[in-house]
C-alpha atoms as a PDB file:
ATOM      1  CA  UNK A   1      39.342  49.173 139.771  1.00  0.00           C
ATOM      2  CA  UNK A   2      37.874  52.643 139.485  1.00  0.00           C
ATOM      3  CA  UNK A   3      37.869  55.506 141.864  1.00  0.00           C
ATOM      4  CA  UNK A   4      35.808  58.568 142.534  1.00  0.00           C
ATOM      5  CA  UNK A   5      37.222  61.753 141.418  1.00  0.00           C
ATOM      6  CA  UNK A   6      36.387  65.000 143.597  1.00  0.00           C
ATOM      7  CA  UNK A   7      34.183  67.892 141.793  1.00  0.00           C
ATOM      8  CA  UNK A   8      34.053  70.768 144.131  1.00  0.00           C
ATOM      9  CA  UNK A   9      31.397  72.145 142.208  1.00  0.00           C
ATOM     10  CA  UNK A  10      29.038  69.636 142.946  1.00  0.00           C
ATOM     11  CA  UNK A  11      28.019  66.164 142.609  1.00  0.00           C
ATOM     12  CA  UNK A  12      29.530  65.169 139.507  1.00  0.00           C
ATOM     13  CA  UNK A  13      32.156  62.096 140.634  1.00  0.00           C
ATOM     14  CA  UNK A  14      33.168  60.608 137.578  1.00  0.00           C
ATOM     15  CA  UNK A  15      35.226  57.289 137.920  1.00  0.00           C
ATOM     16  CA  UNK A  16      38.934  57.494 137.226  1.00  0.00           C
ATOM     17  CA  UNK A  17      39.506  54.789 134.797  1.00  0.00           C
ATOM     18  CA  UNK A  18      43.015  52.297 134.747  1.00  0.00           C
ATOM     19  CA  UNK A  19      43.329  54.055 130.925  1.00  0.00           C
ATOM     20  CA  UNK A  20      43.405  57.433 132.257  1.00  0.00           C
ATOM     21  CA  UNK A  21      45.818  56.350 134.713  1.00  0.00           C
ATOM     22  CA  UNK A  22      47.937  54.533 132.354  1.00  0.00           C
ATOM     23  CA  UNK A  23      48.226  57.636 129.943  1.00  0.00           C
ATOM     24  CA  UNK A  24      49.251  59.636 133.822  1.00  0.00           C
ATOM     25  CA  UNK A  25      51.963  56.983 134.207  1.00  0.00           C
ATOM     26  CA  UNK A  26      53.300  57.123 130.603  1.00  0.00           C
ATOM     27  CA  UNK A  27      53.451  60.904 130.587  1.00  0.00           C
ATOM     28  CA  UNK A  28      55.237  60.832 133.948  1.00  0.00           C
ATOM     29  CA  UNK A  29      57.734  58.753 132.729  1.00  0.00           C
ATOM     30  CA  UNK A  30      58.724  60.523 129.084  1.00  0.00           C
ATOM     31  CA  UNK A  31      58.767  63.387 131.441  1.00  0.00           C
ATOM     32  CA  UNK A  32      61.515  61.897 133.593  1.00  0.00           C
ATOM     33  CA  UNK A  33      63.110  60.808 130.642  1.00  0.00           C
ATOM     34  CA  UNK A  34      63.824  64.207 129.186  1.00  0.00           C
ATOM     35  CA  UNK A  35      64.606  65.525 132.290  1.00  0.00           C
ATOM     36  CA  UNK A  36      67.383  62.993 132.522  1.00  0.00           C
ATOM     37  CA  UNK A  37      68.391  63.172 128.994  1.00  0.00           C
ATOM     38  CA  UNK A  38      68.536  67.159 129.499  1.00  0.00           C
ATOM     39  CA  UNK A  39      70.570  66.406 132.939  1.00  0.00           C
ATOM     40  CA  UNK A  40      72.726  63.851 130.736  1.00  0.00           C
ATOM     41  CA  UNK A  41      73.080  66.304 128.035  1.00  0.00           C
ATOM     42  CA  UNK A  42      74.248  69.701 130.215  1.00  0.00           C
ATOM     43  CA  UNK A  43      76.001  68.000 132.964  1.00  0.00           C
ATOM     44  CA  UNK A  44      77.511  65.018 131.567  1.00  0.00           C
ATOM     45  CA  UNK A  45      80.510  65.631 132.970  1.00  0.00           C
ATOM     46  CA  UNK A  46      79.404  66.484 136.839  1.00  0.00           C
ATOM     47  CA  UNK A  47      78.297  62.934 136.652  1.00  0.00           C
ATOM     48  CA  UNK A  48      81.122  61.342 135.124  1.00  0.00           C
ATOM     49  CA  UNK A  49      83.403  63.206 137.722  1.00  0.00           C
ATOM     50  CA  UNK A  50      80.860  63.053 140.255  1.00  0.00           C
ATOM     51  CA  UNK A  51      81.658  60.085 141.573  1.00  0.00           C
ATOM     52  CA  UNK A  52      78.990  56.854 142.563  1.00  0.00           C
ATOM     53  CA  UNK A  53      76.447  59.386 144.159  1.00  0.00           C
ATOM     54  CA  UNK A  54      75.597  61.451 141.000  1.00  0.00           C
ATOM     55  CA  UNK A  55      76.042  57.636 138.730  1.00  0.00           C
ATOM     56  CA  UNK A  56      73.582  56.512 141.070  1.00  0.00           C
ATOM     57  CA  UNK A  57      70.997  58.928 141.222  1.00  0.00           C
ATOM     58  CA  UNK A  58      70.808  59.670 137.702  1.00  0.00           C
ATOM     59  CA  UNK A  59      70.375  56.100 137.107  1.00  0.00           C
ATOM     60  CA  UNK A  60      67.776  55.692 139.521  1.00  0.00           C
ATOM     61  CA  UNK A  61      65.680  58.173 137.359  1.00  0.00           C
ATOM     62  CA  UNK A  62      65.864  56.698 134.161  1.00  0.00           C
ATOM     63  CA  UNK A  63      65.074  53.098 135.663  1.00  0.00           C
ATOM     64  CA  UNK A  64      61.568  54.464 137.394  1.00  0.00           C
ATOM     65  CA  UNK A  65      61.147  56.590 134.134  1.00  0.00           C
ATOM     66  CA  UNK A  66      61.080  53.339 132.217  1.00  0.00           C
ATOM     67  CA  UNK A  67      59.116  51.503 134.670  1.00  0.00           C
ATOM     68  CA  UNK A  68      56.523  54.095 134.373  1.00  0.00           C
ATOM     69  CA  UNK A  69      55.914  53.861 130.816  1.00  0.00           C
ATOM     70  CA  UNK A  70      55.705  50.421 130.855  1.00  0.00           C
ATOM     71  CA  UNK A  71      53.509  50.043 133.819  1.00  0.00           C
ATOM     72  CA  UNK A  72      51.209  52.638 132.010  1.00  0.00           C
ATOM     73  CA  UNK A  73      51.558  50.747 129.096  1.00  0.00           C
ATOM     74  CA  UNK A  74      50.555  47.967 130.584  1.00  0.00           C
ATOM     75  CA  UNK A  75      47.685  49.966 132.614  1.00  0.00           C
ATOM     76  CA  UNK A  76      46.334  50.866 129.105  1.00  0.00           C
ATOM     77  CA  UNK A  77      46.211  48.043 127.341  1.00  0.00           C
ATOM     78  CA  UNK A  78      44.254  45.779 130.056  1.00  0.00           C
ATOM     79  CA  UNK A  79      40.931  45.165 128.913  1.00  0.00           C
ATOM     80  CA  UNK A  80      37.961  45.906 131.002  1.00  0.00           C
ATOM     81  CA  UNK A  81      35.369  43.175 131.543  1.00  0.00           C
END
């Protein structure tokens, strides 16, 4: 399934391809993965003593993080007929 991309310059729509959007999904996700690594990293210890809240929300992050990536891989590699 493709979709028109806007071009306010003029009339060039060019299709948005499930490749391109699998790359957007996989960037996304290493993205939130560093952030959470970086969050892991420099406050380790506000979520260890945080209690369930900051537990929960930090794994949260890294779950859709890795559900990103492997929807986009998956977005990627489907071939187009």
């Amino acid at each position: 399934m493709e979709r028109m991309e806007y071009d306010p310059e003029g009339g060039n729509y060019l299709p948005v391809t499930e490749h391109e959007t699998g790359s957007t999904f996989i960037v996304s996700g290493l993205i939130m993965l560093i952030a959470a690594a970086g969050w892991g990293l420099f406050v380790g210890w506000d979520i260890q003593a945080g209690g369930s809240l900051m537990r929960i929300i930090f794994g949260v992050d890294v779950l859709v993080a890795l559900l990103l990536i492997t929807w986009g891989f998956i977005k990627k590699k489907r071939q187009i007929n």
